[in-house]
PDB file of N, CA and C in Angstrom:
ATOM      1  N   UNK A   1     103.817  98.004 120.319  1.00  0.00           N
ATOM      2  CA  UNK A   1     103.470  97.959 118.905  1.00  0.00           C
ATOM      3  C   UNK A   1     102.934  99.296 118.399  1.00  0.00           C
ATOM      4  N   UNK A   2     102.950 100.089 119.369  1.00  0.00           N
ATOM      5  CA  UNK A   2     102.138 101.333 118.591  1.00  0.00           C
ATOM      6  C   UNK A   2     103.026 102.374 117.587  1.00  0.00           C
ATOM      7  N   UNK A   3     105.097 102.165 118.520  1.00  0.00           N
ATOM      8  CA  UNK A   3     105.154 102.766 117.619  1.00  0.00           C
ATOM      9  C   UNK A   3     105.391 102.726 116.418  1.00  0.00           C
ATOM     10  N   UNK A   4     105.515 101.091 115.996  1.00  0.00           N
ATOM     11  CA  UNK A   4     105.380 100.581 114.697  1.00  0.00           C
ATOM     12  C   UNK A   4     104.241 101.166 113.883  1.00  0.00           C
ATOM     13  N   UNK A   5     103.292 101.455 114.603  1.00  0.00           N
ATOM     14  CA  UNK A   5     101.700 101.637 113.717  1.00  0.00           C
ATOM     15  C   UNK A   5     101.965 102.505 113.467  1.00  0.00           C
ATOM     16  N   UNK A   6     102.269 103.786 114.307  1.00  0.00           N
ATOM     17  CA  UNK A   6     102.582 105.201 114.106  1.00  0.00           C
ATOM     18  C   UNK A   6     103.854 105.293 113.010  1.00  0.00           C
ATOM     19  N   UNK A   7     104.808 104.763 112.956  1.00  0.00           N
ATOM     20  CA  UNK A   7     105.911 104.774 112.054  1.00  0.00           C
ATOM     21  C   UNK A   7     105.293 104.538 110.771  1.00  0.00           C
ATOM     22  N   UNK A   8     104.731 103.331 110.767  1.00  0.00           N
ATOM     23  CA  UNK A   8     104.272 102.854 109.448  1.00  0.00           C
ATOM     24  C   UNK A   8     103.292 104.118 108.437  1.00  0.00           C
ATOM     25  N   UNK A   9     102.409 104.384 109.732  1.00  0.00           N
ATOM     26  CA  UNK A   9     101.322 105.574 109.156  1.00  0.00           C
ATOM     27  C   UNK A   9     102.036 107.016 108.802  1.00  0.00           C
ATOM     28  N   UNK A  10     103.376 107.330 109.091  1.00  0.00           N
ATOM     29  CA  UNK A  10     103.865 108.262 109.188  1.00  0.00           C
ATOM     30  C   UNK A  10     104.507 108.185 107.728  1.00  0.00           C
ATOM     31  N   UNK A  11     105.305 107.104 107.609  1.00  0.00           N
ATOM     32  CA  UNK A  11     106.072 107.019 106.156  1.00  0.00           C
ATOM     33  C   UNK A  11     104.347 106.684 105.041  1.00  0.00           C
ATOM     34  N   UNK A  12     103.565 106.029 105.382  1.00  0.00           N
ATOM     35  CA  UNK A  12     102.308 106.402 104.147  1.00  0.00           C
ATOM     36  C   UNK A  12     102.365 107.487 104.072  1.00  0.00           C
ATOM     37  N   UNK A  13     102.037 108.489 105.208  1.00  0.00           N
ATOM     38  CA  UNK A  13     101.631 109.636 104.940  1.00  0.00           C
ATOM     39  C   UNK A  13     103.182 110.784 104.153  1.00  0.00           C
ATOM     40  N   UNK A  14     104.070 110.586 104.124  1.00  0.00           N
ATOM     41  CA  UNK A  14     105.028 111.078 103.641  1.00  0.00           C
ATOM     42  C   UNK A  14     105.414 110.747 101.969  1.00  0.00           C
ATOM     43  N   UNK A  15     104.932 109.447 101.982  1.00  0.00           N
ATOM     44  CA  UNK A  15     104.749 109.100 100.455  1.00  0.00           C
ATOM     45  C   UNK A  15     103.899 109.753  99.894  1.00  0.00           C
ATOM     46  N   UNK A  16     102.826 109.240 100.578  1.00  0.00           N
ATOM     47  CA  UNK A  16     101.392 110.417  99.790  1.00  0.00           C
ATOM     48  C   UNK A  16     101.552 111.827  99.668  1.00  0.00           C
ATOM     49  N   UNK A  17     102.489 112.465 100.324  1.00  0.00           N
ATOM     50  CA  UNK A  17     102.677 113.635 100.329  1.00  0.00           C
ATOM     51  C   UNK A  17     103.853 113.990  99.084  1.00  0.00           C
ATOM     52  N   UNK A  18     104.269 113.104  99.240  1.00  0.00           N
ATOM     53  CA  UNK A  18     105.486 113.608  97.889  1.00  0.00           C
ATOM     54  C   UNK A  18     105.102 112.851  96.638  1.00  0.00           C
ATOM     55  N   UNK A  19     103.905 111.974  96.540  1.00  0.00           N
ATOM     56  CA  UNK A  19     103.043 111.662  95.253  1.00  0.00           C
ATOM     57  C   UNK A  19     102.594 113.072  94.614  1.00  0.00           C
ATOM     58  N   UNK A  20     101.361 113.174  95.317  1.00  0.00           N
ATOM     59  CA  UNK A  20     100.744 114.714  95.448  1.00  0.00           C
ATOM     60  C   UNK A  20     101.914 115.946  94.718  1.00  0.00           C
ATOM     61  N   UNK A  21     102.683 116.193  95.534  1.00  0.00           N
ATOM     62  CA  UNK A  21     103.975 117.424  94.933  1.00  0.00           C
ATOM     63  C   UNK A  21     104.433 117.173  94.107  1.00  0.00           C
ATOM     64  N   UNK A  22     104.746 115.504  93.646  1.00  0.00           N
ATOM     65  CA  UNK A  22     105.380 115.023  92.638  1.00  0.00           C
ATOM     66  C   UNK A  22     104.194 115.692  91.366  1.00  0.00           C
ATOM     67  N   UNK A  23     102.904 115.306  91.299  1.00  0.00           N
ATOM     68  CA  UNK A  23     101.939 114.923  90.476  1.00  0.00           C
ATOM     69  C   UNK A  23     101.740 116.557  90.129  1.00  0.00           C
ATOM     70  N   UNK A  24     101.235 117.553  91.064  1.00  0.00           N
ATOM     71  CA  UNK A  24     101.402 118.894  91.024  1.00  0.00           C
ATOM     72  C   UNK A  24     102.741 119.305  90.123  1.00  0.00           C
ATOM     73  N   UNK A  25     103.505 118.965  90.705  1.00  0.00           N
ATOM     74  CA  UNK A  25     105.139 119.862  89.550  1.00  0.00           C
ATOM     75  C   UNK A  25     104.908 119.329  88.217  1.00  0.00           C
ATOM     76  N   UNK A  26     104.464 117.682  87.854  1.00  0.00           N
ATOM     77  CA  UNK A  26     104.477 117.168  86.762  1.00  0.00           C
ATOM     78  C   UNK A  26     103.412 117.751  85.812  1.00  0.00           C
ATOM     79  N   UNK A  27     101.846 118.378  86.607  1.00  0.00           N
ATOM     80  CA  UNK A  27     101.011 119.012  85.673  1.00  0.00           C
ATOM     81  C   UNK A  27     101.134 120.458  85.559  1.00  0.00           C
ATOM     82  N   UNK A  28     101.810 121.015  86.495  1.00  0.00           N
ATOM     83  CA  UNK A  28     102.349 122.537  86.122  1.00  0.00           C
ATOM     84  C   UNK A  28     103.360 122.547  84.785  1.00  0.00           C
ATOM     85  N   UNK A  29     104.529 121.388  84.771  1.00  0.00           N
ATOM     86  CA  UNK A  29     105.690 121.399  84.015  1.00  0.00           C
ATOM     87  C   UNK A  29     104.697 121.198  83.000  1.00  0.00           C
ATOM     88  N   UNK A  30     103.799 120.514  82.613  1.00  0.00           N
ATOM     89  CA  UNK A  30     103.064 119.884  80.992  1.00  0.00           C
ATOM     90  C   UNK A  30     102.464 121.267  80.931  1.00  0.00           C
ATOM     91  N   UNK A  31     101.755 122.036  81.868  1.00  0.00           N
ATOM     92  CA  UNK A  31     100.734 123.181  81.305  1.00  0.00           C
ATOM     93  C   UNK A  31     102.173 124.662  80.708  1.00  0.00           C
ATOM     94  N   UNK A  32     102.939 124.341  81.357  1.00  0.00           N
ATOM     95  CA  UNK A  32     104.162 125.457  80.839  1.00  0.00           C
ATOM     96  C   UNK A  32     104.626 124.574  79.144  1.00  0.00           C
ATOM     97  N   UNK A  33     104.776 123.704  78.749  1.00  0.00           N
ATOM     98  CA  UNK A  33     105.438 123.376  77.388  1.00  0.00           C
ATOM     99  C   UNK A  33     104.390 123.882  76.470  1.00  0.00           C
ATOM    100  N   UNK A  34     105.413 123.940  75.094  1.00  0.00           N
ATOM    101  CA  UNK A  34     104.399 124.118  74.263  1.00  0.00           C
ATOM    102  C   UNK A  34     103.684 122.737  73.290  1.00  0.00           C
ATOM    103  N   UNK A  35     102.845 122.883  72.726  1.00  0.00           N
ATOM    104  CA  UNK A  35     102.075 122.335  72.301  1.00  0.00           C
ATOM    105  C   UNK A  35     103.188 120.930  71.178  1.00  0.00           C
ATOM    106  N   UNK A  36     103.510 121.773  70.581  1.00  0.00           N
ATOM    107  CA  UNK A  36     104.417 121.210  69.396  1.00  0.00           C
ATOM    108  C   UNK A  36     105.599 120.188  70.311  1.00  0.00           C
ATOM    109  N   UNK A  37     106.366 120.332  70.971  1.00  0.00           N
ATOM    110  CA  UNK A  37     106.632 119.810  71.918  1.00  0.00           C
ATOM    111  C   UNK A  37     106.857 118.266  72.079  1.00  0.00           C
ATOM    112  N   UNK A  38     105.927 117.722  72.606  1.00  0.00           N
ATOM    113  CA  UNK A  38     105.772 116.836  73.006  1.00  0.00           C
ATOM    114  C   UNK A  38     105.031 115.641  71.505  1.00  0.00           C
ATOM    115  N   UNK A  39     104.745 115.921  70.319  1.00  0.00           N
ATOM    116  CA  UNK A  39     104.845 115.378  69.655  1.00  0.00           C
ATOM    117  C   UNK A  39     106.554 114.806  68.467  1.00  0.00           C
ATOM    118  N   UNK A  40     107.240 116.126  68.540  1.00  0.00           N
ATOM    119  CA  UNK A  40     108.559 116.363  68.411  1.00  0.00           C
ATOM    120  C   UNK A  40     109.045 115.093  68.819  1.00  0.00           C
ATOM    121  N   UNK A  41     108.530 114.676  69.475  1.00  0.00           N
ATOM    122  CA  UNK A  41     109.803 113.354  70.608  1.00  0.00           C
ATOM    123  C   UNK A  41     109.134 112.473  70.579  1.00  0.00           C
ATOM    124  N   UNK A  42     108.177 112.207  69.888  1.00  0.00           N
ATOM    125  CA  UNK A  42     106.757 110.783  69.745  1.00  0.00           C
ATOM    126  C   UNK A  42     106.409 110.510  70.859  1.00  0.00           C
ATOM    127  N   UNK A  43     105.670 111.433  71.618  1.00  0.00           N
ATOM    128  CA  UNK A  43     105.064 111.268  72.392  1.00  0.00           C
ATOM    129  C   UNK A  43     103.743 111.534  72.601  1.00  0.00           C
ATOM    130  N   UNK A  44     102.944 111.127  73.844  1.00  0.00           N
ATOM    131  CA  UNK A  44     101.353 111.707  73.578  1.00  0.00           C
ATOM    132  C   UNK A  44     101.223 113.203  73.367  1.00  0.00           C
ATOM    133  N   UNK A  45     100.350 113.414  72.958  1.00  0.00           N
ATOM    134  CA  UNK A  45     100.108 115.270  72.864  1.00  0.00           C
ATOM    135  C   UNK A  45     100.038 115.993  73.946  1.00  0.00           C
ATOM    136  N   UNK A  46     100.223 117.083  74.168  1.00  0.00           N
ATOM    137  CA  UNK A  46      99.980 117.635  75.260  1.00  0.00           C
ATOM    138  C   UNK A  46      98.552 117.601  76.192  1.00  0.00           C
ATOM    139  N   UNK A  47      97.638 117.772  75.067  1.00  0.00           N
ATOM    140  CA  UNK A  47      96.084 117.676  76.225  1.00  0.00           C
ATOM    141  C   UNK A  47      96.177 116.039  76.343  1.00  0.00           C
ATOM    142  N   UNK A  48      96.911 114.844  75.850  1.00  0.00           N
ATOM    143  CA  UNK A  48      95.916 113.732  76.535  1.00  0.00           C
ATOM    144  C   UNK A  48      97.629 113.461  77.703  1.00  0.00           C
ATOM    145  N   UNK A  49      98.525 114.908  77.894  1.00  0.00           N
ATOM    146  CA  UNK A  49      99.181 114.474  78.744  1.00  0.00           C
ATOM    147  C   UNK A  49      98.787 115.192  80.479  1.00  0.00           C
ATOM    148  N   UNK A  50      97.821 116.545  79.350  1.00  0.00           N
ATOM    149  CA  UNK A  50      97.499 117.195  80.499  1.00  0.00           C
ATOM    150  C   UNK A  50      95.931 116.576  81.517  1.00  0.00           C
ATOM    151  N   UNK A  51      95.242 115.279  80.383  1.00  0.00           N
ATOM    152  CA  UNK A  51      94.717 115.014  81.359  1.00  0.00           C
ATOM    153  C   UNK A  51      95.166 113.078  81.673  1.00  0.00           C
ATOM    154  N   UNK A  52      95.865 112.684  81.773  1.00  0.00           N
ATOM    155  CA  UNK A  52      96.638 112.215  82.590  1.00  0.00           C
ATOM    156  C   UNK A  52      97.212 112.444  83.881  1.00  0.00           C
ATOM    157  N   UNK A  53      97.846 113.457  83.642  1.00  0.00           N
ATOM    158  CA  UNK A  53      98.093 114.341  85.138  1.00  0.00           C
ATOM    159  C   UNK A  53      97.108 114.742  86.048  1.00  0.00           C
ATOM    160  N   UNK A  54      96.022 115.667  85.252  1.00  0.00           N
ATOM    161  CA  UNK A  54      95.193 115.980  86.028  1.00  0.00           C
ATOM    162  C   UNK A  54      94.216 114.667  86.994  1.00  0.00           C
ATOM    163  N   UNK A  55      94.216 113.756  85.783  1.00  0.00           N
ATOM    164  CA  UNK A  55      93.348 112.708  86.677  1.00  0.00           C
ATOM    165  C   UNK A  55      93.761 112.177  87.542  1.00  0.00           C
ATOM    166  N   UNK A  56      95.133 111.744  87.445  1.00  0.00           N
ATOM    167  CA  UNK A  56      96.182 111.180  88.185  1.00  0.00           C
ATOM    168  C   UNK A  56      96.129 112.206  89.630  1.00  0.00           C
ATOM    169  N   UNK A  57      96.513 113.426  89.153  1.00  0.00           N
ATOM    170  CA  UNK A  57      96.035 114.549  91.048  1.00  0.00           C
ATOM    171  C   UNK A  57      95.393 114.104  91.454  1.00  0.00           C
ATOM    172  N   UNK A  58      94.061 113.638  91.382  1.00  0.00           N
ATOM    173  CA  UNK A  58      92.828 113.929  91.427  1.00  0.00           C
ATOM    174  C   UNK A  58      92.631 112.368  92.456  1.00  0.00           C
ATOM    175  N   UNK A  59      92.929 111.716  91.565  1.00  0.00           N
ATOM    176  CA  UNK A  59      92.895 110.392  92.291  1.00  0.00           C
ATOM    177  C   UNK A  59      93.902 110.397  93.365  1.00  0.00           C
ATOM    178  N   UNK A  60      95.214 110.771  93.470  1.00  0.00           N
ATOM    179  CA  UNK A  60      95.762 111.121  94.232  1.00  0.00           C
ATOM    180  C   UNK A  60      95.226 112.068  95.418  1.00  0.00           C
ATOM    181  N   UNK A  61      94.457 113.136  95.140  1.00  0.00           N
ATOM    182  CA  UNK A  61      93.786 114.053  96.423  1.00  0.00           C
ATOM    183  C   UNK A  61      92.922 112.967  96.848  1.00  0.00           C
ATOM    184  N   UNK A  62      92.358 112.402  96.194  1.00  0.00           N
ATOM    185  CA  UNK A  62      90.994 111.822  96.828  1.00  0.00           C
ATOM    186  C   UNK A  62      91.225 110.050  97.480  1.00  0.00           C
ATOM    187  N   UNK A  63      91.749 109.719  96.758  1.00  0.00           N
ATOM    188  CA  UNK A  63      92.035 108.524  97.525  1.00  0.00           C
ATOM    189  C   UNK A  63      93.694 107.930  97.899  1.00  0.00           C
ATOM    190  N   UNK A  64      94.477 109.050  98.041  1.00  0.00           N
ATOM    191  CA  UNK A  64      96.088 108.748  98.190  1.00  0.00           C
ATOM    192  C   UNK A  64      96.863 107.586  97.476  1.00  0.00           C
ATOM    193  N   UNK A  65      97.693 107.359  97.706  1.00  0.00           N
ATOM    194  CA  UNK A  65      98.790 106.911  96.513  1.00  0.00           C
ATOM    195  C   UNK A  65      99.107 105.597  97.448  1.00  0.00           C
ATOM    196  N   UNK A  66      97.950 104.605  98.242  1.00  0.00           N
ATOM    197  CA  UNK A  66      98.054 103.288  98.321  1.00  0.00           C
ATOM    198  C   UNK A  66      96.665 103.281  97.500  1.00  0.00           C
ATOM    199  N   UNK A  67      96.572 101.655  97.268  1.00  0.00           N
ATOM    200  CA  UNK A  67      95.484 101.324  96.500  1.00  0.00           C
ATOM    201  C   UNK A  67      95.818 101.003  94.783  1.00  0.00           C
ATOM    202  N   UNK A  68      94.858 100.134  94.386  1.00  0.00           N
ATOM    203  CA  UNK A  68      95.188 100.038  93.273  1.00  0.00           C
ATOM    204  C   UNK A  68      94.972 101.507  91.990  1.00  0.00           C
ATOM    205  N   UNK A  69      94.047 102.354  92.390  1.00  0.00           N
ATOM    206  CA  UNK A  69      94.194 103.537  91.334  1.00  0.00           C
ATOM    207  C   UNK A  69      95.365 104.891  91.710  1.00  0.00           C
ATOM    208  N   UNK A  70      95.320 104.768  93.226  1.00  0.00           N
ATOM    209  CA  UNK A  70      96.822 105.029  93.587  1.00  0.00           C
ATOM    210  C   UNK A  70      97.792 104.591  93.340  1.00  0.00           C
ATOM    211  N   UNK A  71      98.415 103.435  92.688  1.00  0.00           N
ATOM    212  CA  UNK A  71      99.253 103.204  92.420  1.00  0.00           C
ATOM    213  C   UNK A  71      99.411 103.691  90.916  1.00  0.00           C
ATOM    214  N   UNK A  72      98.567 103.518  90.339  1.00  0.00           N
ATOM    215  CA  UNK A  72      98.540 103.507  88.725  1.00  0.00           C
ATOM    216  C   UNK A  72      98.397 105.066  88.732  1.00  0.00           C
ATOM    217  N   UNK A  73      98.033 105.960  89.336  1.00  0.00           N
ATOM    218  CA  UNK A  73      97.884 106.992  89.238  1.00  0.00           C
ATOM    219  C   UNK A  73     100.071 107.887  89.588  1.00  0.00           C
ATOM    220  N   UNK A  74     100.405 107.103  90.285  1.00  0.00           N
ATOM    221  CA  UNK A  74     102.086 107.519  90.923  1.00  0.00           C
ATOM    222  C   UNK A  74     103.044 107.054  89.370  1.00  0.00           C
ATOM    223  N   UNK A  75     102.236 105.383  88.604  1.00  0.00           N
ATOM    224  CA  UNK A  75     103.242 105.160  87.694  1.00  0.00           C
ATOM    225  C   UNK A  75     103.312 106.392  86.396  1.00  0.00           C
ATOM    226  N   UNK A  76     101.597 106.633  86.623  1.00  0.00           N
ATOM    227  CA  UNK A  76     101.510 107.620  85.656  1.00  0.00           C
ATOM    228  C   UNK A  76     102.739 109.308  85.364  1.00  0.00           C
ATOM    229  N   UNK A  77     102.390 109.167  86.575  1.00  0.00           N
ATOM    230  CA  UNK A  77     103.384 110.467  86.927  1.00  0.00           C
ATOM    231  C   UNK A  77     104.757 110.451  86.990  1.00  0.00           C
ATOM    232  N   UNK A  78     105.151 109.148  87.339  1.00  0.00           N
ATOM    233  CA  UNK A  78     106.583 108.813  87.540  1.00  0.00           C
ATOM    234  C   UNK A  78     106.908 108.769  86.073  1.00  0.00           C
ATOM    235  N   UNK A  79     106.180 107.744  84.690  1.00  0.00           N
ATOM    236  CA  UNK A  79     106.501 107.720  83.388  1.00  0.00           C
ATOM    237  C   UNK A  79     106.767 109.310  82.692  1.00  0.00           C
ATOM    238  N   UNK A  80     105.797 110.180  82.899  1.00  0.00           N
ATOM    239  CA  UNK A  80     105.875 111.895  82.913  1.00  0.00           C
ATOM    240  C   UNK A  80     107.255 112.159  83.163  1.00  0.00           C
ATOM    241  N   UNK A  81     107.859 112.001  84.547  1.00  0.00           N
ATOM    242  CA  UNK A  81     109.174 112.849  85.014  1.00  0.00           C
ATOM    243  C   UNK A  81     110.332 111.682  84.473  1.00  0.00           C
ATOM    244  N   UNK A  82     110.116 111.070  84.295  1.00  0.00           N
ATOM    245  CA  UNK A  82     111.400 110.072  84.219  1.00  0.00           C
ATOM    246  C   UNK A  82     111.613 110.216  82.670  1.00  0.00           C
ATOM    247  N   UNK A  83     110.186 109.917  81.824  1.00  0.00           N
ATOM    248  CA  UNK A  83     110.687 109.893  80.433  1.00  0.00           C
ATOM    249  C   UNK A  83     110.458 110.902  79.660  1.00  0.00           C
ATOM    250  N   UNK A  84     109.303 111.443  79.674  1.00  0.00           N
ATOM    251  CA  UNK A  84     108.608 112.806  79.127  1.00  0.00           C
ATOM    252  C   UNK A  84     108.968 114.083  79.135  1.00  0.00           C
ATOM    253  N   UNK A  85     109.248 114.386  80.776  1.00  0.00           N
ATOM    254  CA  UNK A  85     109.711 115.570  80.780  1.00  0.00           C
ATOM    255  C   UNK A  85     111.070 115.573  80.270  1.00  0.00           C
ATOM    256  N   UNK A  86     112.022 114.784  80.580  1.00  0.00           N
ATOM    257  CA  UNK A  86     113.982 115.122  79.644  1.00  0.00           C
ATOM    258  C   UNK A  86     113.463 115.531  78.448  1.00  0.00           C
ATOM    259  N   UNK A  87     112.539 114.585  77.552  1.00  0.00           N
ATOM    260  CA  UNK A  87     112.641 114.413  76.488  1.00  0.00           C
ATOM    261  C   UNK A  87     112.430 116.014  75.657  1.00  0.00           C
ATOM    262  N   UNK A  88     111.365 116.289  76.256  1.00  0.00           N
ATOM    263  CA  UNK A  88     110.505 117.849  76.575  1.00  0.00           C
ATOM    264  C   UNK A  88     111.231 118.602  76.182  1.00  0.00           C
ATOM    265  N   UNK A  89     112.570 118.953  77.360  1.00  0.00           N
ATOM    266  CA  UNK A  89     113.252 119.659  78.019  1.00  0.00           C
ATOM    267  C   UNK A  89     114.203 119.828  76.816  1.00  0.00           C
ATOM    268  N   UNK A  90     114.842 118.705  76.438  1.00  0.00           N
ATOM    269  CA  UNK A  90     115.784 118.479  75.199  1.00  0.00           C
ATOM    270  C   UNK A  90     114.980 119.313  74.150  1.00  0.00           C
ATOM    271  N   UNK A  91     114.235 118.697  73.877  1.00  0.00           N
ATOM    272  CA  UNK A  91     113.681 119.573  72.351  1.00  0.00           C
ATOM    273  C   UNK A  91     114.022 121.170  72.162  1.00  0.00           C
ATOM    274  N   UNK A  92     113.593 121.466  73.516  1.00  0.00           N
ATOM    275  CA  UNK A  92     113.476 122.874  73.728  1.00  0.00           C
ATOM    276  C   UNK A  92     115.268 124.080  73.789  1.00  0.00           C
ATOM    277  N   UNK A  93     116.094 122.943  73.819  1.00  0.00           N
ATOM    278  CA  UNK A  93     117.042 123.801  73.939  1.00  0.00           C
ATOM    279  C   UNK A  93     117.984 124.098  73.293  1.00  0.00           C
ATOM    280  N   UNK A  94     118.550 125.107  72.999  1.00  0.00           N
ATOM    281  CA  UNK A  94     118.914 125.603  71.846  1.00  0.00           C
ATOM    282  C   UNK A  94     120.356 125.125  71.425  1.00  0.00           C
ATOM    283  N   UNK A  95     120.495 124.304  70.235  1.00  0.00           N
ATOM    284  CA  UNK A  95     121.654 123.960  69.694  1.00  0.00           C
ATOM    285  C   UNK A  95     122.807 124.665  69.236  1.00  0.00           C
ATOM    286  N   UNK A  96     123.630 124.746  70.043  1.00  0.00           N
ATOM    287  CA  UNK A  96     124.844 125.777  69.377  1.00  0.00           C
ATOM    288  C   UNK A  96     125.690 125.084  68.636  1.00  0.00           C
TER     289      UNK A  96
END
């Protein structure tokens, strides 16, 4: 059975690790947009997106991405890259 335990602890720890990188790229990508931005596309503003993220790291460094504020802290970030950032990204590019 151990190396089940070890397997199991190995894929947590690989999740938590690509929460973390995930959550990092997602508050670097919000601190690079501009301001105007992210209202453009009806979305939250940039500071209550930049602290979303940040809290979301944070809870993520400190108590990893099982748990209930770990989890809510991964949806946070996942809603960011999945819907926020395209939307972002679109605004920004230039219509020919």
């Amino acid at each position: 059975m151990t190396n089940v335990d070890s397997l199991a602890g190995l894929i947590i720890l690989v999740l938590q690790i690509v929460a973390i990188v995930g959550a990092g790229f997602a508050l670097f990508h919000a601190v690079r947009q501009p301001s105007e931005a992210f209202p453009a596309v009806d979305k939250l503003t940039k500071p209550v997106w930049l602290g979303i993220l940040a809290a979301s790291l944070v809870v993520l460094l400190l108590f990893g991405a099982i748990g209930f504020l770990g989890i809510i802290a991964v949806v946070a970030v996942c809603v960011y890259l999945v819907d926020v950032r395209p939307r972002v990204e679109e605004v920004q590019r230039p219509r020919w």
